[in-house]
N, C-alpha and C. Protein backbone atom coordinates (compact mmCIF):
# COMPACT_ATOMS: atom_id res chain seq x y z
N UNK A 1 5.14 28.83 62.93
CA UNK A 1 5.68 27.79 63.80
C UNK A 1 6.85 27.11 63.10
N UNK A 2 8.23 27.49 63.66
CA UNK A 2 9.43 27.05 62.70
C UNK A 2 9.65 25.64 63.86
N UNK A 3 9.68 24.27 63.05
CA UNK A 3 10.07 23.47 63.36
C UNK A 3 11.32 23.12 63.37
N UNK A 4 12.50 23.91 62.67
CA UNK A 4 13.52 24.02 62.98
C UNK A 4 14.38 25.16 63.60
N UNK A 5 15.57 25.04 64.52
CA UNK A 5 16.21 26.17 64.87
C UNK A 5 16.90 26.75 63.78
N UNK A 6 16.74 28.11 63.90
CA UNK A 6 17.23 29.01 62.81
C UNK A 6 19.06 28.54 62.29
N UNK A 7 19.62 28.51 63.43
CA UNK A 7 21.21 28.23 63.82
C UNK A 7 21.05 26.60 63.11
N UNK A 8 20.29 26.14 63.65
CA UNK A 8 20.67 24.46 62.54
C UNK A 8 20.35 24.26 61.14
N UNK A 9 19.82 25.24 60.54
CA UNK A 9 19.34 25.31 59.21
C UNK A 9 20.75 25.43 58.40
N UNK A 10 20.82 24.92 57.32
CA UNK A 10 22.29 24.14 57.08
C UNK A 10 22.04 24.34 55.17
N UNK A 11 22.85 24.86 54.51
CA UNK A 11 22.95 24.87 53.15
C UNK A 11 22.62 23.39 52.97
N UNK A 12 21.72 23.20 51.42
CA UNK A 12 21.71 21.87 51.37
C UNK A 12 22.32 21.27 49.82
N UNK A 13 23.10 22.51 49.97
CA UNK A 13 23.83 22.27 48.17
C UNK A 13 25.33 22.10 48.76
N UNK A 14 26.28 20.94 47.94
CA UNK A 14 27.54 21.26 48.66
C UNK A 14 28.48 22.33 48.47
N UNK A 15 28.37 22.73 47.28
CA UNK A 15 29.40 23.74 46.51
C UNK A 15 28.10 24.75 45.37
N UNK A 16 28.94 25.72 45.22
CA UNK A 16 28.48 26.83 44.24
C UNK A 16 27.19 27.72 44.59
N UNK A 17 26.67 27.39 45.58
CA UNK A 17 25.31 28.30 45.67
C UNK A 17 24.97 27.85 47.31
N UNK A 18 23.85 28.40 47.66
CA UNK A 18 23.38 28.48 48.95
C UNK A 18 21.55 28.10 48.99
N UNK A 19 21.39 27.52 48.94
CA UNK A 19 20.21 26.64 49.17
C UNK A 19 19.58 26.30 51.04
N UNK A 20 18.67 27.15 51.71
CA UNK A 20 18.41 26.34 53.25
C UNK A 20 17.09 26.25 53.11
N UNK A 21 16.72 24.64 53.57
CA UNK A 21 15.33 24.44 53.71
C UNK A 21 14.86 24.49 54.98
N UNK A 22 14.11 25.25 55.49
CA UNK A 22 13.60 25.67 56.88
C UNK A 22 12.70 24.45 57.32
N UNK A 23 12.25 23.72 56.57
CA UNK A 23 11.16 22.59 56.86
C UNK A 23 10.08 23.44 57.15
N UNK A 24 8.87 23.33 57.59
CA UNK A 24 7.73 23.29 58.28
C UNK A 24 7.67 24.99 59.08
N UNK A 25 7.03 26.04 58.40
CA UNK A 25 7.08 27.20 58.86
C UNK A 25 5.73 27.63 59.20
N UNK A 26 4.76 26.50 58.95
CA UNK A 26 3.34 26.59 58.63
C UNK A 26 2.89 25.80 59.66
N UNK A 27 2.02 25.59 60.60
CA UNK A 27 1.26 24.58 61.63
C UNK A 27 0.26 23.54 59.90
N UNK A 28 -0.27 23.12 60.57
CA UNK A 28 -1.07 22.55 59.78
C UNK A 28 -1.66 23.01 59.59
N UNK A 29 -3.42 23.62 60.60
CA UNK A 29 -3.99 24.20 61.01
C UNK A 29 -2.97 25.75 59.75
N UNK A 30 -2.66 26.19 59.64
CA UNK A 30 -1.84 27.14 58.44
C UNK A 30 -2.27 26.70 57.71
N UNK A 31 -1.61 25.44 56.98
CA UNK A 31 -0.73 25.11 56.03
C UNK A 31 -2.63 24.84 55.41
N UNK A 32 -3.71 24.10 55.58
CA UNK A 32 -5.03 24.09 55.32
C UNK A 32 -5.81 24.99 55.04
N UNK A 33 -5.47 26.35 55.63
CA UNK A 33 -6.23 27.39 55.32
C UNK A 33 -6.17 28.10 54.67
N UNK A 34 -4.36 28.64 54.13
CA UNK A 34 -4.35 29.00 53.30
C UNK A 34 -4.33 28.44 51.85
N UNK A 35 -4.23 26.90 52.08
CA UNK A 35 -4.58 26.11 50.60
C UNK A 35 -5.70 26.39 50.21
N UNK A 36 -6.48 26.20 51.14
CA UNK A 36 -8.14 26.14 50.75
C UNK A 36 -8.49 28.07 50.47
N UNK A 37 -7.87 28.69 50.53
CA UNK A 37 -7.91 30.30 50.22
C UNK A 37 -7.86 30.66 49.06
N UNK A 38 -6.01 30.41 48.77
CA UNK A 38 -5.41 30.30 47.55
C UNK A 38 -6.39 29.53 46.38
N UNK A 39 -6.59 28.51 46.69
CA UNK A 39 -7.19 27.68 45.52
C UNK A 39 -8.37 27.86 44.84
N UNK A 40 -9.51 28.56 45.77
CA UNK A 40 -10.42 29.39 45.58
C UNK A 40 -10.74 30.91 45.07
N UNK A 41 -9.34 31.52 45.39
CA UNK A 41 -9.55 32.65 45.59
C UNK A 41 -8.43 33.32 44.26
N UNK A 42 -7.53 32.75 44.25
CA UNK A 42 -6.34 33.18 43.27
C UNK A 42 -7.27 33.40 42.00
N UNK A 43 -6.57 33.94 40.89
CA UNK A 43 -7.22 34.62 39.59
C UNK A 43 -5.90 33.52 38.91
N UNK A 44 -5.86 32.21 38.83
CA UNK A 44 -5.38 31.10 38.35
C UNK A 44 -5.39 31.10 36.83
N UNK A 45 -4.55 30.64 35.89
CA UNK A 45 -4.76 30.84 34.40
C UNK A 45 -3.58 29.80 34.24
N UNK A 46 -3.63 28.88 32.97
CA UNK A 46 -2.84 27.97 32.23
C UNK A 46 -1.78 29.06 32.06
N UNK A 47 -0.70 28.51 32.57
CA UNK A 47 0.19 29.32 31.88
C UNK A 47 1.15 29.18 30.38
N UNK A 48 1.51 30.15 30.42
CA UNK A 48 1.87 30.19 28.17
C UNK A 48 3.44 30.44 28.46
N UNK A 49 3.98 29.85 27.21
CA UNK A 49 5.18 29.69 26.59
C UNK A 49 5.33 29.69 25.58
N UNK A 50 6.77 30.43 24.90
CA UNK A 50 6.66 30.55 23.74
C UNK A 50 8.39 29.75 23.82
N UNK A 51 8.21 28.57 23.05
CA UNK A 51 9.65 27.82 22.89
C UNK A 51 10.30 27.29 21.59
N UNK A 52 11.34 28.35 20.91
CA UNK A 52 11.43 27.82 19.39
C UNK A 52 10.57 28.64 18.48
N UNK A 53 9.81 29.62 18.82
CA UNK A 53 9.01 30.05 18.25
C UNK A 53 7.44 29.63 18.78
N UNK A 54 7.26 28.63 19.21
CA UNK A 54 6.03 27.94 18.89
C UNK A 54 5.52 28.67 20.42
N UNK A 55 4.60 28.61 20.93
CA UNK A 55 3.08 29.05 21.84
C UNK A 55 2.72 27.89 22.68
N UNK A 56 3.02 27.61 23.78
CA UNK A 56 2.86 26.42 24.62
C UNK A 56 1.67 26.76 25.46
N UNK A 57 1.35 25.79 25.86
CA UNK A 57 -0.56 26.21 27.14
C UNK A 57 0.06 25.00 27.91
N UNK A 58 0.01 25.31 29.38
CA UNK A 58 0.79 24.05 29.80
C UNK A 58 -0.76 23.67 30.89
N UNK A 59 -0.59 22.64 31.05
CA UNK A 59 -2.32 22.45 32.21
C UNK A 59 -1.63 23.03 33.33
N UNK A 60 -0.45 22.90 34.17
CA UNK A 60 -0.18 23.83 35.04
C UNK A 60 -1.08 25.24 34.98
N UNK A 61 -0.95 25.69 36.00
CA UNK A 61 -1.66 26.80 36.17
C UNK A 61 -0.30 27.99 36.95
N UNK A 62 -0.86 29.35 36.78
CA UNK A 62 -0.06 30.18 37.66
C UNK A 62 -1.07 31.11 38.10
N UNK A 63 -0.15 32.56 38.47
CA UNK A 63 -0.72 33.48 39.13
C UNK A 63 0.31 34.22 39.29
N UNK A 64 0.84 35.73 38.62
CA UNK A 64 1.29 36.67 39.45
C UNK A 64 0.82 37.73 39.86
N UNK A 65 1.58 38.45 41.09
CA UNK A 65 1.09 39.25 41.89
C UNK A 65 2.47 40.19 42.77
N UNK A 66 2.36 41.18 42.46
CA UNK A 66 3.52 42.12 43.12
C UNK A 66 2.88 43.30 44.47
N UNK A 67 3.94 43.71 44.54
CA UNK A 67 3.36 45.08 45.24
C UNK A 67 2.73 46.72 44.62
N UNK A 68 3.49 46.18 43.05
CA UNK A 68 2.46 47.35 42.00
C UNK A 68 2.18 46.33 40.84
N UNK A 69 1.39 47.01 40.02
CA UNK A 69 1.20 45.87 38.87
C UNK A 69 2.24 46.25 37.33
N UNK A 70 3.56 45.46 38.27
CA UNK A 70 4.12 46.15 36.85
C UNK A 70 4.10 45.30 35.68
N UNK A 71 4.84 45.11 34.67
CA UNK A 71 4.90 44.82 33.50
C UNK A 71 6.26 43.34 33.55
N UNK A 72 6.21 42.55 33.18
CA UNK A 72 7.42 41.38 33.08
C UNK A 72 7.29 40.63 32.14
N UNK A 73 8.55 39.98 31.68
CA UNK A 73 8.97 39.14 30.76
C UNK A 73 8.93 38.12 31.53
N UNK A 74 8.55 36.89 30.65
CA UNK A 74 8.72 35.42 31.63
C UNK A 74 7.99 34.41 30.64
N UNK A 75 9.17 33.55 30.20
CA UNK A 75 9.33 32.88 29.32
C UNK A 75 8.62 33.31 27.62
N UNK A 76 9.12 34.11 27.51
CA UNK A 76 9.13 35.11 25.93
C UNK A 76 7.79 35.86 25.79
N UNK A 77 6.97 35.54 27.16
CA UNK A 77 5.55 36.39 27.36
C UNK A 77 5.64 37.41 28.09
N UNK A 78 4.79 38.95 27.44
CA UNK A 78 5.19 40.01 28.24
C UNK A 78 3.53 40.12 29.33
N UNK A 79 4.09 40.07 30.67
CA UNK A 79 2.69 39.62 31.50
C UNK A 79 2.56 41.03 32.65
N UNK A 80 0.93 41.03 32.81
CA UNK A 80 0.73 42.57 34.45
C UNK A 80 0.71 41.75 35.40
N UNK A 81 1.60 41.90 36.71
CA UNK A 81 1.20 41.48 37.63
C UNK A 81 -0.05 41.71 38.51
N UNK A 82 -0.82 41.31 39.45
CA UNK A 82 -1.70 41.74 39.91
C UNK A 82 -1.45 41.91 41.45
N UNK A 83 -2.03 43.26 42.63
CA UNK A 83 -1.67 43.50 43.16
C UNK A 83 -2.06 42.47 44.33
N UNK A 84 -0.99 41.99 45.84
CA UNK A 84 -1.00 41.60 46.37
C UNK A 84 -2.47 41.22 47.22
N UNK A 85 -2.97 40.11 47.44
CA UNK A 85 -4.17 39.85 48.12
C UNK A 85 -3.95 40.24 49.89
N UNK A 86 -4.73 40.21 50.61
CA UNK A 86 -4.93 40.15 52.24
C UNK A 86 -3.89 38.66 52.52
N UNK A 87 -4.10 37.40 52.09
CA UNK A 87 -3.95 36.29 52.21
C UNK A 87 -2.13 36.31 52.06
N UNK A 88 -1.99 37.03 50.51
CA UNK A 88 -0.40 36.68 50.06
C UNK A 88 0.26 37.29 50.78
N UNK A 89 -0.42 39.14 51.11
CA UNK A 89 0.51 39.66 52.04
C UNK A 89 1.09 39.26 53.56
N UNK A 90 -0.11 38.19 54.12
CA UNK A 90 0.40 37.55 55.33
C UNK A 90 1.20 36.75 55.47
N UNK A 91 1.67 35.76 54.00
CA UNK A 91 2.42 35.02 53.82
C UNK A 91 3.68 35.37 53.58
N UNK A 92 3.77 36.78 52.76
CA UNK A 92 4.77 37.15 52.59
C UNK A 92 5.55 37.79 53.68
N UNK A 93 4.45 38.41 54.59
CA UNK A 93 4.93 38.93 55.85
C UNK A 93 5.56 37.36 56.77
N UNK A 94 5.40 36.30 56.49
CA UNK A 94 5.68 35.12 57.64
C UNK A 94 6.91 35.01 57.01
N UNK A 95 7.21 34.70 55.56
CA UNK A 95 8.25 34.32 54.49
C UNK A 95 9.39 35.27 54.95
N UNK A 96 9.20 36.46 55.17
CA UNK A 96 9.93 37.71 55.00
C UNK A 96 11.08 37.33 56.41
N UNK A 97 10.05 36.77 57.47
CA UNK A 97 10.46 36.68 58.65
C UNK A 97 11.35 36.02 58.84
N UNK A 98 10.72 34.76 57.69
CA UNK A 98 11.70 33.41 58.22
C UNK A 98 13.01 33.23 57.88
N UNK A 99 12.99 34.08 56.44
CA UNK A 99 13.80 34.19 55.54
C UNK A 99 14.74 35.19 55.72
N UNK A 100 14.64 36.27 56.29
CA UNK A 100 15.52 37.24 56.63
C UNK A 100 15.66 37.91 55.33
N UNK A 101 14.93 38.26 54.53
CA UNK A 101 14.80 38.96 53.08
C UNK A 101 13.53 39.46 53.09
N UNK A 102 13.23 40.62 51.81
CA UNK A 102 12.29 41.01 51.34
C UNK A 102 12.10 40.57 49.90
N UNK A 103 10.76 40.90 50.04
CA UNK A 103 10.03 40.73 48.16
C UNK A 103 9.02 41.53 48.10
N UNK A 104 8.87 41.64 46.57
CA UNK A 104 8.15 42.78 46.04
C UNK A 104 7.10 41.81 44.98
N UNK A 105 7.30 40.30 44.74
CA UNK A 105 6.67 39.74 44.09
C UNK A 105 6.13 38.00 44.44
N UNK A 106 5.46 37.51 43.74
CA UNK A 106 4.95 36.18 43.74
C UNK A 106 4.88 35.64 42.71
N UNK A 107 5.27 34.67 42.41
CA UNK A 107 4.45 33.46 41.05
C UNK A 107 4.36 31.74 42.14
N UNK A 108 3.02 32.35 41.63
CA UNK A 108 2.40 30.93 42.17
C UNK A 108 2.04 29.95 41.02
N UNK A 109 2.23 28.74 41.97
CA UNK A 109 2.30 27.42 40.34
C UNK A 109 1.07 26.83 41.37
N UNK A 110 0.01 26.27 40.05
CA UNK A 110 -0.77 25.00 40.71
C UNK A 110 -0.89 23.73 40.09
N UNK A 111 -0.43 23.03 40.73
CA UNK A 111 0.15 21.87 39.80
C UNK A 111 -1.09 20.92 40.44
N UNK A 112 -2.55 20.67 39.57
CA UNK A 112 -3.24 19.51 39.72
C UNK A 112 -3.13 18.51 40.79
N UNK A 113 -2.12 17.64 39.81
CA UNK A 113 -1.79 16.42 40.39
C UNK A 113 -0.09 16.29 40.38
N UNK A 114 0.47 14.79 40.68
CA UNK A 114 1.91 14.58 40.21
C UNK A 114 1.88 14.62 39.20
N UNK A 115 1.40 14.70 38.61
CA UNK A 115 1.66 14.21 36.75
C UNK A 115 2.14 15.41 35.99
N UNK A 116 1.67 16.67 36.90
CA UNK A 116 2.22 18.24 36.11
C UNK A 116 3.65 18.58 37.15
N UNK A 117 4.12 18.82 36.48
CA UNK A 117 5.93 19.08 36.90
C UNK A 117 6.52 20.33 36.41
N UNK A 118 7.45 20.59 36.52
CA UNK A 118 8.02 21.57 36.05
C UNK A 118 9.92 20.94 35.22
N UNK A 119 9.90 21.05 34.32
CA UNK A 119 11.50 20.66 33.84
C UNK A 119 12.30 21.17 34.05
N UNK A 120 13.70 20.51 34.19
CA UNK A 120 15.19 21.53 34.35
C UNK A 120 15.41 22.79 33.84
N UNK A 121 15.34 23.87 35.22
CA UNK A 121 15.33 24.63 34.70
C UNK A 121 15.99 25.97 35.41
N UNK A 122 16.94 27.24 35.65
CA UNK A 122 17.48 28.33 36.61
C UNK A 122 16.71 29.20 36.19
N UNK A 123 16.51 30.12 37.54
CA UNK A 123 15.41 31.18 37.54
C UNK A 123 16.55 32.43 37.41
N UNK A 124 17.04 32.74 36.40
CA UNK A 124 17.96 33.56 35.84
C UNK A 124 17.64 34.46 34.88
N UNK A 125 16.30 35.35 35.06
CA UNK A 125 15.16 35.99 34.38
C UNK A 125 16.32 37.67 34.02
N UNK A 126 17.08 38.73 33.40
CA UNK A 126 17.41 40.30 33.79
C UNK A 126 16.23 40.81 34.60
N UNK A 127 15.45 40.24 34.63
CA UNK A 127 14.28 41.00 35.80
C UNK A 127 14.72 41.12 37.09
N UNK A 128 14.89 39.33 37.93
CA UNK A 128 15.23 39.41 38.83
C UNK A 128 16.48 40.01 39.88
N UNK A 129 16.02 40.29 40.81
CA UNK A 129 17.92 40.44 41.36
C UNK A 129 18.87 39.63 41.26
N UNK A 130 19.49 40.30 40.54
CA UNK A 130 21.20 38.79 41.06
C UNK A 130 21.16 38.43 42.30
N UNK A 131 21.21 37.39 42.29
CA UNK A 131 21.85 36.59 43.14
C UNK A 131 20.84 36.77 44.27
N UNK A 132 19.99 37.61 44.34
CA UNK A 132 18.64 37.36 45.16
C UNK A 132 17.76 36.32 45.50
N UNK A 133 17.46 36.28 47.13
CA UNK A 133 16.99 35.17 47.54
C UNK A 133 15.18 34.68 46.40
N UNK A 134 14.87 33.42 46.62
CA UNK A 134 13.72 33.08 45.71
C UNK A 134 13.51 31.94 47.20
N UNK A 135 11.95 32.47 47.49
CA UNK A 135 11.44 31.91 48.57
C UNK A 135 10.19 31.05 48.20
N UNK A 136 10.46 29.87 48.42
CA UNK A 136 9.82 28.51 48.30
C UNK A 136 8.71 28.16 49.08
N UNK A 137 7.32 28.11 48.96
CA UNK A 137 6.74 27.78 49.59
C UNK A 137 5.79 26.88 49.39
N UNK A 138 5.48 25.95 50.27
CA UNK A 138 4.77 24.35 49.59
C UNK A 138 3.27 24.54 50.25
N UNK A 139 2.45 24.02 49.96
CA UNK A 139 1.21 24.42 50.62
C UNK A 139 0.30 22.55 49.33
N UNK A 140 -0.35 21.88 50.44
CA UNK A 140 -1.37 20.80 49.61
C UNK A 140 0.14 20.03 49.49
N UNK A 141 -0.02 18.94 48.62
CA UNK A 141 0.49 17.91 48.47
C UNK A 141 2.13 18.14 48.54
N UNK A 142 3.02 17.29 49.34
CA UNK A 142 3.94 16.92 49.41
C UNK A 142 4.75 16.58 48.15
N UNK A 143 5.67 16.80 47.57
CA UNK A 143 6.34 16.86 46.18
C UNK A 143 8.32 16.55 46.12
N UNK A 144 8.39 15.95 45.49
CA UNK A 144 10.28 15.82 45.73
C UNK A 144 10.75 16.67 44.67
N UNK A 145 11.78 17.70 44.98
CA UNK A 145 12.29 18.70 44.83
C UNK A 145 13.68 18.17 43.75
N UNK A 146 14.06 18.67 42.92
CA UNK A 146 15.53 18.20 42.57
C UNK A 146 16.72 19.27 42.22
N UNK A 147 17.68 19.57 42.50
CA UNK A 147 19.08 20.25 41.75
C UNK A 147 20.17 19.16 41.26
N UNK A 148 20.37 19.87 39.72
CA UNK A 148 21.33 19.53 39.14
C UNK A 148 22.44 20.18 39.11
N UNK A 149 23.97 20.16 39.55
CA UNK A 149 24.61 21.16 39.26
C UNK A 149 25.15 21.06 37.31
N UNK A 150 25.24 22.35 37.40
CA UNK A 150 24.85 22.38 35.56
C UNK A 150 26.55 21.88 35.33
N UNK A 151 27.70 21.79 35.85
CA UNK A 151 28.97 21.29 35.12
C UNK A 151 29.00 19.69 35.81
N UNK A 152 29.11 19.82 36.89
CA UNK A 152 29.40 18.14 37.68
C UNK A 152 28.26 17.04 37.16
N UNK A 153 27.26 17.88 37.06
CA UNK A 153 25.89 16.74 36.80
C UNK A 153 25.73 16.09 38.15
N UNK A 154 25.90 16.79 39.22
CA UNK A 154 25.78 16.17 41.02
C UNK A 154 24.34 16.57 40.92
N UNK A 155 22.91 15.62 41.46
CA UNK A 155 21.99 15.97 41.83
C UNK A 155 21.69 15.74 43.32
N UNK A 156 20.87 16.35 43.68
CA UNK A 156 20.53 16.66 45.33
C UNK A 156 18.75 16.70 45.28
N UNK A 157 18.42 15.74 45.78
CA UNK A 157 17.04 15.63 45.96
C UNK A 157 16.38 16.04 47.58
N UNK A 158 14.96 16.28 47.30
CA UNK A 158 14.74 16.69 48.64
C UNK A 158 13.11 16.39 48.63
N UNK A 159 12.72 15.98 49.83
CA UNK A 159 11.37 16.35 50.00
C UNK A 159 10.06 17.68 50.53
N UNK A 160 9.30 18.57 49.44
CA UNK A 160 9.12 19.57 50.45
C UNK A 160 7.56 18.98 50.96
N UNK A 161 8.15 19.42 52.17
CA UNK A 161 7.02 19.16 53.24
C UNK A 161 5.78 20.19 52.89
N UNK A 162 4.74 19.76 53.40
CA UNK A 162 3.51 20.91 53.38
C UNK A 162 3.70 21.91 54.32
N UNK A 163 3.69 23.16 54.18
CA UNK A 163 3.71 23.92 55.21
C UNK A 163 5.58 24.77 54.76
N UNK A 164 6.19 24.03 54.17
CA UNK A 164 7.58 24.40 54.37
C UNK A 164 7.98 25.07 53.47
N UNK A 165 9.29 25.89 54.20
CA UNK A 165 9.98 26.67 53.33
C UNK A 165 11.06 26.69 52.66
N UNK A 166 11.76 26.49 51.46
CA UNK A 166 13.18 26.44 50.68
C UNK A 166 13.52 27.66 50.28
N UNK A 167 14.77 28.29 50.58
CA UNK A 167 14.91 30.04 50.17
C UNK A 167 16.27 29.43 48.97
N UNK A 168 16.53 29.84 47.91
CA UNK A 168 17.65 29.45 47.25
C UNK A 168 18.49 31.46 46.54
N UNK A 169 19.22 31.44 47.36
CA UNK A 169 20.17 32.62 46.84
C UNK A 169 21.79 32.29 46.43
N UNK A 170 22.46 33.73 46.70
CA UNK A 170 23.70 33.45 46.44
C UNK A 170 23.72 32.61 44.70
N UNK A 171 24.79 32.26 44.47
CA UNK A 171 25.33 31.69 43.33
C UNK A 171 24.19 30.13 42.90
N UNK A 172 23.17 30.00 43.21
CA UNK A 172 22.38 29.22 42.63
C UNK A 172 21.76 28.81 41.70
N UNK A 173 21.48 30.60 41.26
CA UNK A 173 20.73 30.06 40.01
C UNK A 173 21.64 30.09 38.87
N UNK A 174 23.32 30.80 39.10
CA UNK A 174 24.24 30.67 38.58
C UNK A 174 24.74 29.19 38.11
N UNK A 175 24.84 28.32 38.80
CA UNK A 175 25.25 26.89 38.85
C UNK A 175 24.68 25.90 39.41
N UNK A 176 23.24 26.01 39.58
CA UNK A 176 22.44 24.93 39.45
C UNK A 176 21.16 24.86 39.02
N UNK A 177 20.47 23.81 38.47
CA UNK A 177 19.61 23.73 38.50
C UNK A 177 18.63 23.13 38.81
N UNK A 178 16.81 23.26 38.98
CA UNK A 178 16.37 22.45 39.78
C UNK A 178 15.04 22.35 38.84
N UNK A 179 13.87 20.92 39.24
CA UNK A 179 12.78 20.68 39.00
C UNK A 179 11.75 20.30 39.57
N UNK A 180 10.90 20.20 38.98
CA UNK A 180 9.62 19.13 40.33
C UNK A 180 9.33 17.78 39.14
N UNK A 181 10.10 16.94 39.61
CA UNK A 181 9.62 15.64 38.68
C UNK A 181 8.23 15.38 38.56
N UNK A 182 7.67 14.67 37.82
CA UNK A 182 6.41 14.63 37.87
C UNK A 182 6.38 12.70 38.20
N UNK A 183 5.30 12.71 38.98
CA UNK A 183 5.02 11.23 39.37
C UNK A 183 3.54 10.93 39.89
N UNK A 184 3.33 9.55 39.24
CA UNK A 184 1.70 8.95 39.05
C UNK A 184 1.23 9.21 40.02
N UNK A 185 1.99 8.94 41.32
CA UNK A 185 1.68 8.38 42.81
C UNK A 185 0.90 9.66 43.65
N UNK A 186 1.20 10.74 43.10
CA UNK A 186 0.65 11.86 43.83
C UNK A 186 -1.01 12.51 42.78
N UNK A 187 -1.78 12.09 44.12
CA UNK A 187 -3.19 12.57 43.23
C UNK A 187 -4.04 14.09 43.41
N UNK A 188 -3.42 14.52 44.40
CA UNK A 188 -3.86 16.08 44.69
C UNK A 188 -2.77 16.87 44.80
N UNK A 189 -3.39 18.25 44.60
CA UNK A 189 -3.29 19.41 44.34
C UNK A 189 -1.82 20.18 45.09
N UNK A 190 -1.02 20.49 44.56
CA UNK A 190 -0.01 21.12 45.17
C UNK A 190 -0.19 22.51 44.63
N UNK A 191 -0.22 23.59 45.85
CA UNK A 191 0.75 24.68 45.51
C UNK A 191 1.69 25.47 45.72
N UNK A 192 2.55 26.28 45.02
CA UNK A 192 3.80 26.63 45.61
C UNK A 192 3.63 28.03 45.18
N UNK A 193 4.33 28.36 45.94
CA UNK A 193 4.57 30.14 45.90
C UNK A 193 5.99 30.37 46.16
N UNK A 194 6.55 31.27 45.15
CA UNK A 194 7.65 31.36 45.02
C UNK A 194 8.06 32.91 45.55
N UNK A 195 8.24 33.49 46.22
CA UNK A 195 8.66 34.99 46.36
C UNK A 195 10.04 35.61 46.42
N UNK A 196 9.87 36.74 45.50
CA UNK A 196 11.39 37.30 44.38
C UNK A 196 11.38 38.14 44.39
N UNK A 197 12.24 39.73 44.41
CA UNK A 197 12.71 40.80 44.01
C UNK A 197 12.53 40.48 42.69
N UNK A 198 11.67 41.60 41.78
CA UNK A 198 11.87 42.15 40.90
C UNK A 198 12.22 43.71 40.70
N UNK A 199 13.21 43.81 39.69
CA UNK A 199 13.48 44.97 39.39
C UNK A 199 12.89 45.88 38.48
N UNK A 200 12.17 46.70 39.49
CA UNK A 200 11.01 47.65 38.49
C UNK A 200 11.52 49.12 38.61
């Protein structure tokens, strides 16, 4: 259920990249069922970093999952994906739709509460496709979104709705970057699913 017309969906970056947030692609009645799926059902794990040398455990949580279980780099850890669930593939089949792109992969984040965030950061992995779309999906708690452009220092904030979708391609991850601030005020569970071309 797209709450917006396709034709009014509008870049929301001014310059250097292509950013459209679809809003609300999910009913509620969606947007509930597959939280309560995901959250239960995902094979969830702290995810690791290695920064400077050192071995990070972040309380964030992830999850990947492709269409084979290949092999990836992601953040100096070499990780198997695991193969697509009943649940992801329907999502990816709705994503695919909305988005006018394909994917071959997922990383899902579960971020507790507000208090777990993610820092400034471009999803500019040799794995991924250049300049390939990265499909946003919000599911549980409501969260404010941010891009920095990396020379101007222009930021662009946003709210993602539950249920909604942000696709960011084109020159984006080239010249900007983005985060999920972290804040007290939010006490449940967000998760997001991100879906990407990888090159296997």
């Amino acid at each position: 259920m797209n709450l917006f017309n396709q034709e009014t969906i509008q870049n929301i970056l001014p310059s250097d990249g292509i950013t459209n947030y679809h809003g609300a692609i999910l009913s509620q009645e969606q947007s509930h069922f597959y939280y309560q799926k995901l959250l239960s059902e995902i094979a969830w794990k702290n995810d690791e970093a290695v920064i400077f040398g050192k071995r990070i455990i972040t309380k964030r949580k992830v999850a990947w999952y492709g269409t084979t279980d290949y092999y990836y780099k992601y953040s100096n850890i070499t990780k198997q994906a695991l193969i697509f669930t009943e649940d992801l593939l329907a999502l990816k089949k709705i994503v695919e739709k909305e988005s006018n792109a394909t994917y071959n992969s997922c990383l899902l984040n579960l971020y507790h509460t507000g208090e777990e965030g993610m820092a400034w950061h471009s999803d500019g992995e040799k794995m991924l496709k250049k300049n390939g779309e990265i499909a946003s999906l919000t599911l549980g708690a409501e969260r404010k979104f941010s891009f920095k452009h990396k020379i101007t220092k222009q930021k662009i904030d946003l709210v993602l709705e539950r249920g909604s979708l942000l696709v960011m391609k084109g020159t984006t991850q080239t010249n900007w970057l983005h985060r999920l601030p972290p804040t007290k005020l939010i006490k449940t569970p967000r998760i997001n699913l991100t879906f990407r071309t990888i090159l296997i």
